[in-house]
Structures are given as C-alpha cells and as structure tokens.
PDB file of N, CA and C in Angstrom:
ATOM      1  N   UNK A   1      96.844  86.116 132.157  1.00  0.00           N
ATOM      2  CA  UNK A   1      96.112  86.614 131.015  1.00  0.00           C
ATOM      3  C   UNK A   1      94.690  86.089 130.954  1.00  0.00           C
ATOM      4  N   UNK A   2      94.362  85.464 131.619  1.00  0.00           N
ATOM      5  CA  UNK A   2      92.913  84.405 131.508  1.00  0.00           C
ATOM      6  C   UNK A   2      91.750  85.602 132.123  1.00  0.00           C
ATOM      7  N   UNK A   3      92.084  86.450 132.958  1.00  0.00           N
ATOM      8  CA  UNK A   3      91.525  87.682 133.642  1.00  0.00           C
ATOM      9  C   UNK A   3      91.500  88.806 132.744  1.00  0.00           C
ATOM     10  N   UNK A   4      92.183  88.540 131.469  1.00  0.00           N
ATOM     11  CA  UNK A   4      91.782  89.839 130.757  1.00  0.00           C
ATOM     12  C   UNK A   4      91.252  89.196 129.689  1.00  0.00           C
ATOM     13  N   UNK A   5      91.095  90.604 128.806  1.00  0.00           N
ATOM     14  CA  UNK A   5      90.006  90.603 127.532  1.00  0.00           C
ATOM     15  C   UNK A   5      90.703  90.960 126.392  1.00  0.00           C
ATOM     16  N   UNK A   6      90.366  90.242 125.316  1.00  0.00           N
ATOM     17  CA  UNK A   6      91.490  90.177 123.835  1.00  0.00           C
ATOM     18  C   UNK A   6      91.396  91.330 123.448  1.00  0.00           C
ATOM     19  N   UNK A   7      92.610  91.775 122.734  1.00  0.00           N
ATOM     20  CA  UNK A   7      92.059  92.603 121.805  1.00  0.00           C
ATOM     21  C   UNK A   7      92.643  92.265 120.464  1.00  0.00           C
ATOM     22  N   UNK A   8      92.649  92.879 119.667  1.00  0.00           N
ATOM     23  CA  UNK A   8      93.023  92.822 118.502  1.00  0.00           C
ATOM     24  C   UNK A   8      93.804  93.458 117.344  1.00  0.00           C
ATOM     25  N   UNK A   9      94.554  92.506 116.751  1.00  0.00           N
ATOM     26  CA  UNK A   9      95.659  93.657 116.024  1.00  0.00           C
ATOM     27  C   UNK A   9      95.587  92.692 114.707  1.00  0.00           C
ATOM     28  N   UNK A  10      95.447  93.703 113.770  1.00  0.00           N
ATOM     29  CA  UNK A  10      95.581  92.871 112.226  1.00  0.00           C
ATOM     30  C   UNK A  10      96.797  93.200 111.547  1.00  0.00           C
ATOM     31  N   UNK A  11      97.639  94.014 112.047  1.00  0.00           N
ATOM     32  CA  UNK A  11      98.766  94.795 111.103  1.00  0.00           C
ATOM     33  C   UNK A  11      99.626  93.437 110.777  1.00  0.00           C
ATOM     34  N   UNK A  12      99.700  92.466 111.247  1.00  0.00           N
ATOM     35  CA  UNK A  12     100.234  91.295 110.893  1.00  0.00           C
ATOM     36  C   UNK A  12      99.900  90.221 110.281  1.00  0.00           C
ATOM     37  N   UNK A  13      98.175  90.328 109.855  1.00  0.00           N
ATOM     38  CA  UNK A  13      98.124  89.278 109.425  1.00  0.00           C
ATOM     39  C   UNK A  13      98.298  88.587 108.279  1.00  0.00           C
ATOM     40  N   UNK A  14      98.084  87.793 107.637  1.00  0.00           N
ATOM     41  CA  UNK A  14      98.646  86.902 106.525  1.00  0.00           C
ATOM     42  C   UNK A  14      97.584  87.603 105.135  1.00  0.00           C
ATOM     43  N   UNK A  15      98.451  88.866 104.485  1.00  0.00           N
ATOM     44  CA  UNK A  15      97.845  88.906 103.106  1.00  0.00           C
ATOM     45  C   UNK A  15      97.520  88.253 102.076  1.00  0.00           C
ATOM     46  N   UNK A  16      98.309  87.032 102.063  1.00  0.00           N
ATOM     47  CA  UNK A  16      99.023  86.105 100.907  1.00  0.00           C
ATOM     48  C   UNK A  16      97.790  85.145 100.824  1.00  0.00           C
ATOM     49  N   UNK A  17      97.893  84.402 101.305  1.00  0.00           N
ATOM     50  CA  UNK A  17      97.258  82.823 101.846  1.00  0.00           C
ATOM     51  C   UNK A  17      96.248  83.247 103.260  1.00  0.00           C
ATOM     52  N   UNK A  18      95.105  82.839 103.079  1.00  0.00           N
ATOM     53  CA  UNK A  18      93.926  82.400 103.769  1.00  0.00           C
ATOM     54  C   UNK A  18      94.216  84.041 105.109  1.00  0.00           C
ATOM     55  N   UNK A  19      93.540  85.220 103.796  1.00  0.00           N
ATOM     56  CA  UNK A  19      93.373  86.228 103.947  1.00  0.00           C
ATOM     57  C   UNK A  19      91.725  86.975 104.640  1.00  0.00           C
ATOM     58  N   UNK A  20      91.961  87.862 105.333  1.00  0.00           N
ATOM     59  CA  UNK A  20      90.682  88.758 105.563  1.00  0.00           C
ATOM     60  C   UNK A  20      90.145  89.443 104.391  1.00  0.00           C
ATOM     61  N   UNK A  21      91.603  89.856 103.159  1.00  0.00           N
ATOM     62  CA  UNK A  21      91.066  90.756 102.358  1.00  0.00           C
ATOM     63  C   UNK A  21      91.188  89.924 100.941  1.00  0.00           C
ATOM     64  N   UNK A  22      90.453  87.976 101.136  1.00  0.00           N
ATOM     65  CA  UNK A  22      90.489  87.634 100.262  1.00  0.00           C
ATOM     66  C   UNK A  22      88.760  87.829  99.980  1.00  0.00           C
ATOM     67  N   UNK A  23      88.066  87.648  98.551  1.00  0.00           N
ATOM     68  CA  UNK A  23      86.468  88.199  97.935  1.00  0.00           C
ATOM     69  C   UNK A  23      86.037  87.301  99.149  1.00  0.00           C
ATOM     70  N   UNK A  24      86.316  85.998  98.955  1.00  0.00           N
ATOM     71  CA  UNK A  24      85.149  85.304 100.051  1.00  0.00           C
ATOM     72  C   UNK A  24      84.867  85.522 101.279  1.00  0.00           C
ATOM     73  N   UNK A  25      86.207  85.923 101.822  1.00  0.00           N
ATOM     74  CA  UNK A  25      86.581  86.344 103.523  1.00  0.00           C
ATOM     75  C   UNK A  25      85.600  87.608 103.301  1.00  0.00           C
ATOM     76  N   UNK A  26      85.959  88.501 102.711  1.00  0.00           N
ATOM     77  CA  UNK A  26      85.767  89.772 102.472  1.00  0.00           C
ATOM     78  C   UNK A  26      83.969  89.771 102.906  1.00  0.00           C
ATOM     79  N   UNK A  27      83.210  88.534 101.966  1.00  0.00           N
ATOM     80  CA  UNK A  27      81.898  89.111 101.739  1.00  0.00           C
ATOM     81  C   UNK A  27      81.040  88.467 102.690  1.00  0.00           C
ATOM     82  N   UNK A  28      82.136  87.968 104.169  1.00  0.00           N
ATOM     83  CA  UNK A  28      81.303  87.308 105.212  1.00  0.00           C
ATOM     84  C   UNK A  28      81.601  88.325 106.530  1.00  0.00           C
ATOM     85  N   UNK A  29      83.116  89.183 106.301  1.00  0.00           N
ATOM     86  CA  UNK A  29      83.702  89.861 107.319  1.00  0.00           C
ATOM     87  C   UNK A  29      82.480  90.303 108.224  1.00  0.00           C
ATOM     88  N   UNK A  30      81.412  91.246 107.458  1.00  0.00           N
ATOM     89  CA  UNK A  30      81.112  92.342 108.453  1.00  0.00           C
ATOM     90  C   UNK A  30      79.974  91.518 109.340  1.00  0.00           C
ATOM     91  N   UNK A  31      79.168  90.248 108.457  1.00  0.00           N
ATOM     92  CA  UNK A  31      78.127  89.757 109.438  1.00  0.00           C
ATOM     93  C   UNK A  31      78.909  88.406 109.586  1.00  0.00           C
ATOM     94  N   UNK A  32      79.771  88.111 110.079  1.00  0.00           N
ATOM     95  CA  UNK A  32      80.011  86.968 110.926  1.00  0.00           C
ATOM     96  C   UNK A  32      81.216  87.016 111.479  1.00  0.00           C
ATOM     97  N   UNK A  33      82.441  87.242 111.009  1.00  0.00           N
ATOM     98  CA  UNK A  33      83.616  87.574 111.403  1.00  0.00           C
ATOM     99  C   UNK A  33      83.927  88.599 112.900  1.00  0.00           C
ATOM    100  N   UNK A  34      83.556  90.181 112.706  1.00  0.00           N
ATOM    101  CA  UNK A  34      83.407  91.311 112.900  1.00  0.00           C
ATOM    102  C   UNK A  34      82.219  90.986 114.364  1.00  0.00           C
ATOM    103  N   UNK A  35      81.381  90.414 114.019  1.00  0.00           N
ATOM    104  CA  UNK A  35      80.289  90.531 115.441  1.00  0.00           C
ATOM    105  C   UNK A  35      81.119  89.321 116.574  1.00  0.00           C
ATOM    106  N   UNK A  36      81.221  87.714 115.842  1.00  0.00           N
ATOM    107  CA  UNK A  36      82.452  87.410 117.054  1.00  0.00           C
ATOM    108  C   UNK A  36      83.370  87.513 117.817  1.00  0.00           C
ATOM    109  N   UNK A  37      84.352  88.694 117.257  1.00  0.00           N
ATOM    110  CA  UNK A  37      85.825  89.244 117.401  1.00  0.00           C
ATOM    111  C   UNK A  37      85.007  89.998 118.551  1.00  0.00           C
ATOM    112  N   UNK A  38      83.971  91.322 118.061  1.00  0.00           N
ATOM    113  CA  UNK A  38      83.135  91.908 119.171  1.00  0.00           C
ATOM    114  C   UNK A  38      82.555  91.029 120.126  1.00  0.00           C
ATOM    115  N   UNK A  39      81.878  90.447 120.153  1.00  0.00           N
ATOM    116  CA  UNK A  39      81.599  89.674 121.502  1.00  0.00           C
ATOM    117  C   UNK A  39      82.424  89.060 122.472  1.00  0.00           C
ATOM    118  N   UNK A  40      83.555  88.731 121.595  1.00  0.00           N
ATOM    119  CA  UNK A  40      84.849  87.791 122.588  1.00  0.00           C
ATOM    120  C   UNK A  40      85.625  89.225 122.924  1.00  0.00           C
ATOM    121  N   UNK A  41      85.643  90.038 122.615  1.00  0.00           N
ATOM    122  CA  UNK A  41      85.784  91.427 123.430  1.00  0.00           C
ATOM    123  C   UNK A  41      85.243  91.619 124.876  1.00  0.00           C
ATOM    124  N   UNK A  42      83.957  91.147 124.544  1.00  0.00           N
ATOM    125  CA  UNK A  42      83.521  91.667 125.821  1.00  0.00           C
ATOM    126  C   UNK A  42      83.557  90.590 127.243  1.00  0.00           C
ATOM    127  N   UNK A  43      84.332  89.491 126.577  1.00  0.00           N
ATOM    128  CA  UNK A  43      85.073  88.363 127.771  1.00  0.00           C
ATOM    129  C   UNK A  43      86.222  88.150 127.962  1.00  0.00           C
ATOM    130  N   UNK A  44      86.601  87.337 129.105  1.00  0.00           N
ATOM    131  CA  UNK A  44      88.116  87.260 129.127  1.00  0.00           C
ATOM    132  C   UNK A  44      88.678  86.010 128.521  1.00  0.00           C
ATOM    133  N   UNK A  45      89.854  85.765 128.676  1.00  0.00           N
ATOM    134  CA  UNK A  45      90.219  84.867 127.446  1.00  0.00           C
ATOM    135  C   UNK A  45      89.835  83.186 128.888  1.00  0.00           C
ATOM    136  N   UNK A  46      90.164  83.625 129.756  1.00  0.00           N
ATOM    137  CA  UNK A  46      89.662  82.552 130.522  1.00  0.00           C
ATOM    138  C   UNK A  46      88.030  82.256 130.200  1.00  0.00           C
ATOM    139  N   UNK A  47      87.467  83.233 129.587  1.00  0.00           N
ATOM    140  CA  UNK A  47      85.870  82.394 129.062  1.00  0.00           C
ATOM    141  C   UNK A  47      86.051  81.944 128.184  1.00  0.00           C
ATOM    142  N   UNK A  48      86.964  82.612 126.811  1.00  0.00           N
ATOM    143  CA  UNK A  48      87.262  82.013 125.484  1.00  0.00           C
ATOM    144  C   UNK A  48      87.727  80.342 125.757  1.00  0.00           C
ATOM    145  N   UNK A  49      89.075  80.394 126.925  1.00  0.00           N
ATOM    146  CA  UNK A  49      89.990  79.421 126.177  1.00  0.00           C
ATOM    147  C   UNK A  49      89.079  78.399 127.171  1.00  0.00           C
ATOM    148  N   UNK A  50      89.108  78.671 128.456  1.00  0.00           N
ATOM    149  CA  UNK A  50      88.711  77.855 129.215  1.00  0.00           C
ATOM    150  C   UNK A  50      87.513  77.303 129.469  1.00  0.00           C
ATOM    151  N   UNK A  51      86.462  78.276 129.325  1.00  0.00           N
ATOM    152  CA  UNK A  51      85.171  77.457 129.258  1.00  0.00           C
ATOM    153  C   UNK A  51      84.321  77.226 128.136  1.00  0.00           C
ATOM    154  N   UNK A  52      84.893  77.576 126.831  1.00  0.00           N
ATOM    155  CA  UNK A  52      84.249  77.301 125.409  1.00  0.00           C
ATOM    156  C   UNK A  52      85.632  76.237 125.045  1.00  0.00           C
ATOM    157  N   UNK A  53      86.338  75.596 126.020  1.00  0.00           N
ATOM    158  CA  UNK A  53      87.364  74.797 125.339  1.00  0.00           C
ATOM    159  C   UNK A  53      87.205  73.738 124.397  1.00  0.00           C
ATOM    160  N   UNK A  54      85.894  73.623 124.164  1.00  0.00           N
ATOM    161  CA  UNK A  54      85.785  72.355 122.610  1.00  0.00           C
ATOM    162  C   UNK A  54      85.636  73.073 121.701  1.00  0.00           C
ATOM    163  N   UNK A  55      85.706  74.537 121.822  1.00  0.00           N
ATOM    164  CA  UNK A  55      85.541  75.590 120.316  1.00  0.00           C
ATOM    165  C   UNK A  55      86.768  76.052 120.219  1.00  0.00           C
ATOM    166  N   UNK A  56      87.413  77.097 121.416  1.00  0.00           N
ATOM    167  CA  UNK A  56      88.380  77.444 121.111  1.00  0.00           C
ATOM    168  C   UNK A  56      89.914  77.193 122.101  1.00  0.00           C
ATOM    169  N   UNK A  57      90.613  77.002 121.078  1.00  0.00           N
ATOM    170  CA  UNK A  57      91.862  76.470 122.144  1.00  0.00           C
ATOM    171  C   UNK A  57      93.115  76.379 121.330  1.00  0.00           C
ATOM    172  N   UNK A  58      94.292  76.395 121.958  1.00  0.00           N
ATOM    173  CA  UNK A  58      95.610  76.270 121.450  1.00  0.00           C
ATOM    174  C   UNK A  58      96.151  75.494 120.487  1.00  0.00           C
ATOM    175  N   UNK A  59      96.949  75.515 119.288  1.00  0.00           N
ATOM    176  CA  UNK A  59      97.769  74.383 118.863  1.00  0.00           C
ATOM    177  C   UNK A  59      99.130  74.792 118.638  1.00  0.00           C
ATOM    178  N   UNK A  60      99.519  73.362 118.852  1.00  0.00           N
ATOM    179  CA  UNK A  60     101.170  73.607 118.754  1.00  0.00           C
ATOM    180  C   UNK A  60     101.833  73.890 117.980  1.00  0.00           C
ATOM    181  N   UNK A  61     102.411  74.637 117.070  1.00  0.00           N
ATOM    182  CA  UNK A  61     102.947  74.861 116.002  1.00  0.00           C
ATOM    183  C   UNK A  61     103.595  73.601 115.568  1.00  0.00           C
ATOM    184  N   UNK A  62     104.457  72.721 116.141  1.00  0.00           N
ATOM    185  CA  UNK A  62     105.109  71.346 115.557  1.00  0.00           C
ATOM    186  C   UNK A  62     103.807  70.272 115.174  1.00  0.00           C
ATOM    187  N   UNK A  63     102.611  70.757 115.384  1.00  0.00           N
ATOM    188  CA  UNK A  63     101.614  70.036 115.076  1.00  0.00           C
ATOM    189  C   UNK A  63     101.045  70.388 114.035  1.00  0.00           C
ATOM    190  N   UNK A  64     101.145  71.509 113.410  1.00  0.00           N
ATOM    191  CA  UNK A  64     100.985  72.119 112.114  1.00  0.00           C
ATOM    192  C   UNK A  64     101.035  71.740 110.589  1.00  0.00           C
ATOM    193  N   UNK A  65     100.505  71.317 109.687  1.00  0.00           N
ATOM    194  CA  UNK A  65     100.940  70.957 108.780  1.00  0.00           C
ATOM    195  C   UNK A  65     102.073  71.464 107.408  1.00  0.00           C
ATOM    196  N   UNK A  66     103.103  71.331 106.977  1.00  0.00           N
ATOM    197  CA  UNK A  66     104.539  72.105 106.498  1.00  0.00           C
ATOM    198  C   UNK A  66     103.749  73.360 105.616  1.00  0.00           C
ATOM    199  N   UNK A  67     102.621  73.562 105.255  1.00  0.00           N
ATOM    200  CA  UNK A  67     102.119  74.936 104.650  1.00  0.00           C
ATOM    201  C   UNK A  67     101.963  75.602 105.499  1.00  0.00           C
ATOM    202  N   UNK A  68     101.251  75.430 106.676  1.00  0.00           N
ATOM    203  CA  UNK A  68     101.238  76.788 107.443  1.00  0.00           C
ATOM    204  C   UNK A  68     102.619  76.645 108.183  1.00  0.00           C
ATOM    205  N   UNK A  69     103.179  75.965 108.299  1.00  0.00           N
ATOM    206  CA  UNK A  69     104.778  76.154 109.446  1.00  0.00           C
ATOM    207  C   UNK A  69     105.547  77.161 108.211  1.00  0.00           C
ATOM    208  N   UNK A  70     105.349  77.109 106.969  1.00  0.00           N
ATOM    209  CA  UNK A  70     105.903  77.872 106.314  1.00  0.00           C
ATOM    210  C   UNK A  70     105.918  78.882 106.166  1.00  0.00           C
ATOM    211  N   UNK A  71     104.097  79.175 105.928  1.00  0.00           N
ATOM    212  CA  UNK A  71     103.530  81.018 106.517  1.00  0.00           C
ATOM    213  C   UNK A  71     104.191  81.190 107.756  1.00  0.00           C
ATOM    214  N   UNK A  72     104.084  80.529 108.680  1.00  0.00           N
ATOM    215  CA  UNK A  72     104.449  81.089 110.143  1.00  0.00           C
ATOM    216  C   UNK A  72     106.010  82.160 109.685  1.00  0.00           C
ATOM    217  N   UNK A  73     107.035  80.900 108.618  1.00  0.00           N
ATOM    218  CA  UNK A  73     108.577  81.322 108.853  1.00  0.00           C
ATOM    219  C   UNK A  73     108.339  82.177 107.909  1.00  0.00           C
ATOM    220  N   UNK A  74     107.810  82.642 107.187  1.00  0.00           N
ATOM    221  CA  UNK A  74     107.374  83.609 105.789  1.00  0.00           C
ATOM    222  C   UNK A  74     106.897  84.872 106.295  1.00  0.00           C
ATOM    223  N   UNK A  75     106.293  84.939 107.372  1.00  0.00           N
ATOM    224  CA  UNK A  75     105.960  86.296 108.233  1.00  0.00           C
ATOM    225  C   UNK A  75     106.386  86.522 109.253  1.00  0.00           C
ATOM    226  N   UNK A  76     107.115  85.841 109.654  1.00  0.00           N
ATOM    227  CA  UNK A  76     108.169  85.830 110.856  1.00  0.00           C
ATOM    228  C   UNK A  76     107.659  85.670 112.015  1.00  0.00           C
ATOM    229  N   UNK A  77     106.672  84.967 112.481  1.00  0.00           N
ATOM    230  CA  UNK A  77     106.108  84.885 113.178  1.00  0.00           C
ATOM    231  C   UNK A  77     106.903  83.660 113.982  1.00  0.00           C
ATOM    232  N   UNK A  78     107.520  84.171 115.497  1.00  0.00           N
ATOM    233  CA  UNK A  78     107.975  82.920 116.111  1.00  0.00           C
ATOM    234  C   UNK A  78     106.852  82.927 116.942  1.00  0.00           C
ATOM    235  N   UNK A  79     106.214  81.834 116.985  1.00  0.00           N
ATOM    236  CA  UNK A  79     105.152  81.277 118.453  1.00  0.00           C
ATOM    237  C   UNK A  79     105.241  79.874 118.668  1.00  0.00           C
ATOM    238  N   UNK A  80     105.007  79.639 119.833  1.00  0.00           N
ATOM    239  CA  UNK A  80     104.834  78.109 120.555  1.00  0.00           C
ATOM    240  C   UNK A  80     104.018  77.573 119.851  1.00  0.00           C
ATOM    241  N   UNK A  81     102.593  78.493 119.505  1.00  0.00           N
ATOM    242  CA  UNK A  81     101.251  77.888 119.806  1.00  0.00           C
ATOM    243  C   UNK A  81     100.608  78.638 119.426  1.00  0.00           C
ATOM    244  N   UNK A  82      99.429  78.318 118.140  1.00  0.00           N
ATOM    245  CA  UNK A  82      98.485  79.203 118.097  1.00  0.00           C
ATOM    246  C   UNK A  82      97.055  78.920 118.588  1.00  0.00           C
ATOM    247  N   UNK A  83      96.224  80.164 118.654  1.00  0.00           N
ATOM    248  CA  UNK A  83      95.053  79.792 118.960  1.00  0.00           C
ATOM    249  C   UNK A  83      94.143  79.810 117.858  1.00  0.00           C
ATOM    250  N   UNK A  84      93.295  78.639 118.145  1.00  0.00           N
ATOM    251  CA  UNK A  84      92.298  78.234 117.562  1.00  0.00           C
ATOM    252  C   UNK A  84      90.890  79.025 117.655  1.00  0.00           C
ATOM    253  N   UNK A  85      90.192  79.960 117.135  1.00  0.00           N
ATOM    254  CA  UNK A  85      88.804  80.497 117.833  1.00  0.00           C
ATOM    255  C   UNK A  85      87.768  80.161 116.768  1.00  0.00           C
ATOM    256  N   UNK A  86      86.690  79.546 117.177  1.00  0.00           N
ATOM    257  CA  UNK A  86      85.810  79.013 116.113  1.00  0.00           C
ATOM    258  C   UNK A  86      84.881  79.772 115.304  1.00  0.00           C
ATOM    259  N   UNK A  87      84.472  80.189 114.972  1.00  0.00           N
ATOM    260  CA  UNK A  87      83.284  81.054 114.084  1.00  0.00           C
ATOM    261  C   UNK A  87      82.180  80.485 113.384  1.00  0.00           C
ATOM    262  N   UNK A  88      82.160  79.533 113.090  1.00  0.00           N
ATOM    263  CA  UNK A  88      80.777  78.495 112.716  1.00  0.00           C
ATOM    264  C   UNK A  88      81.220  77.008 112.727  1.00  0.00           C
ATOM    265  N   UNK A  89      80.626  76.176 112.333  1.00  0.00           N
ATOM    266  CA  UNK A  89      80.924  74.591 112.477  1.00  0.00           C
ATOM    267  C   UNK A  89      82.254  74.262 111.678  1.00  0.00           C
ATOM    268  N   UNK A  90      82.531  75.379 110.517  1.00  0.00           N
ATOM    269  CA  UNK A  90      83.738  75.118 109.414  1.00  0.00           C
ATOM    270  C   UNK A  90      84.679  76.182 109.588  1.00  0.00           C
ATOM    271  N   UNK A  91      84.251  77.367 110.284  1.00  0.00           N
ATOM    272  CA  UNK A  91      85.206  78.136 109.936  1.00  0.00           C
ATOM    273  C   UNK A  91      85.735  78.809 111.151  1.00  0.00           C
ATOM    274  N   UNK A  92      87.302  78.880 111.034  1.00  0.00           N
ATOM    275  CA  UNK A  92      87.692  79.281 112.345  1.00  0.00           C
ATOM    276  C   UNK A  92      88.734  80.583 111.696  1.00  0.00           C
ATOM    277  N   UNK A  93      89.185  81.240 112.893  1.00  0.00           N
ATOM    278  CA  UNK A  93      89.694  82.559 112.654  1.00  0.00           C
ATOM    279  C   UNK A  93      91.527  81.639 113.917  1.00  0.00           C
ATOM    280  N   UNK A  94      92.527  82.143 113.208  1.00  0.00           N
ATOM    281  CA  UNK A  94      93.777  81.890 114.486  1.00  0.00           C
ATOM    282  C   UNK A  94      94.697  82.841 114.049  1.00  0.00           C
ATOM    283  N   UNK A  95      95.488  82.982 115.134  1.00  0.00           N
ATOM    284  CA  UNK A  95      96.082  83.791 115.533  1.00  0.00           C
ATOM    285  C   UNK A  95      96.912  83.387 116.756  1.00  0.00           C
ATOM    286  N   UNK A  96      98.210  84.477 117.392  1.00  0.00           N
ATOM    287  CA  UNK A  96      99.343  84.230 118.174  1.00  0.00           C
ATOM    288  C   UNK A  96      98.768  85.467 119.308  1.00  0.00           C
ATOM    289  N   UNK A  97      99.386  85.011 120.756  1.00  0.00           N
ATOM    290  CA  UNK A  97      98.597  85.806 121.918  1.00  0.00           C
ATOM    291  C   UNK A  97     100.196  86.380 121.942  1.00  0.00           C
ATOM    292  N   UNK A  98      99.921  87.893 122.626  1.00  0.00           N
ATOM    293  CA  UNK A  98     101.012  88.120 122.537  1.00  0.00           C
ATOM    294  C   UNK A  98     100.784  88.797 124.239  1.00  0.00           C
ATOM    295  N   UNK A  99     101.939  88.938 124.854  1.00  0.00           N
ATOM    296  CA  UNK A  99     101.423  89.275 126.418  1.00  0.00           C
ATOM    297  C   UNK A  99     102.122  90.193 126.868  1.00  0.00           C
TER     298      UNK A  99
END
C-alpha cells in the first residue's frame, strides 16, 4: 500500500464527538481541511507515512485513551491502528486504512 495514493471515504465518520459537521470543524473545512486531504491525494501513502513520519503516522489503538477506545466500540470500528495525519501544529485529522 505505500505505492498507492489515499483516498477517501467519510460515510463512517464520527457524527457524535470530534465531528467534520461540528460549527468549528465546519468553518475551517473548506480552507484547511479540504486542500490537505487534496494534496495527500496526489502522493502515496509511502510519502505520507514514511517520509513526513514526524507529522504523520500510526497509533495503536491499546494506546488510546478509554474515550476514544469507546468511539472506536460505539461505531464499530475494529482496527489495530489508527493513523495520525497532521493539518497544522494543533490539529490533526485520523482515521483507519482499509486495504
């Protein structure tokens, strides 16, 4: 998978808790969110994971703190490991790779 290029699927993501379609998320989506997702489009995840690896990279789900291990079991989400992808010095976007 390091040879290909992400794409993206939202039909799963977390409405509830630390949302896309919460006001604040909402009123940064189109200029900061939206142009990263596009650019890491146009690389493979071997540029994402592997050579931006102090920005973006894996965590273990047992490393998680019991609120999000809870979202995880609350949306049914079984994964090893999520990824980490950064978006400014504070704010990061994650998500599960699916192959």
């Amino acid at each position: 998978y390091y040879l290909q290029n992400p794409s993206w699927n939202f039909s799963g993501c977390d409405k509830e808790e630390w949302s896309l379609l919460s006001d604040e998320v909402h009123t940064i989506f189109w200029n900061e969110i939206l142009p990263h997702l596009q650019s890491w489009e146009t690389q493979t995840w071997g540029n994402i994971l592997l050579d931006a690896k102090k920005q973006n990279h894996s965590i273990e789900v047992s490393s998680l703190n019991k609120i999000a291990m809870n979202r995880l079991v609350k949306l049914y989400i079984e994964a090893e490991s999520l990824i980490s992808l950064r978006l400014t010095a504070t704010h990061r976007i994650y998500g599960y790779m699916v192959i």
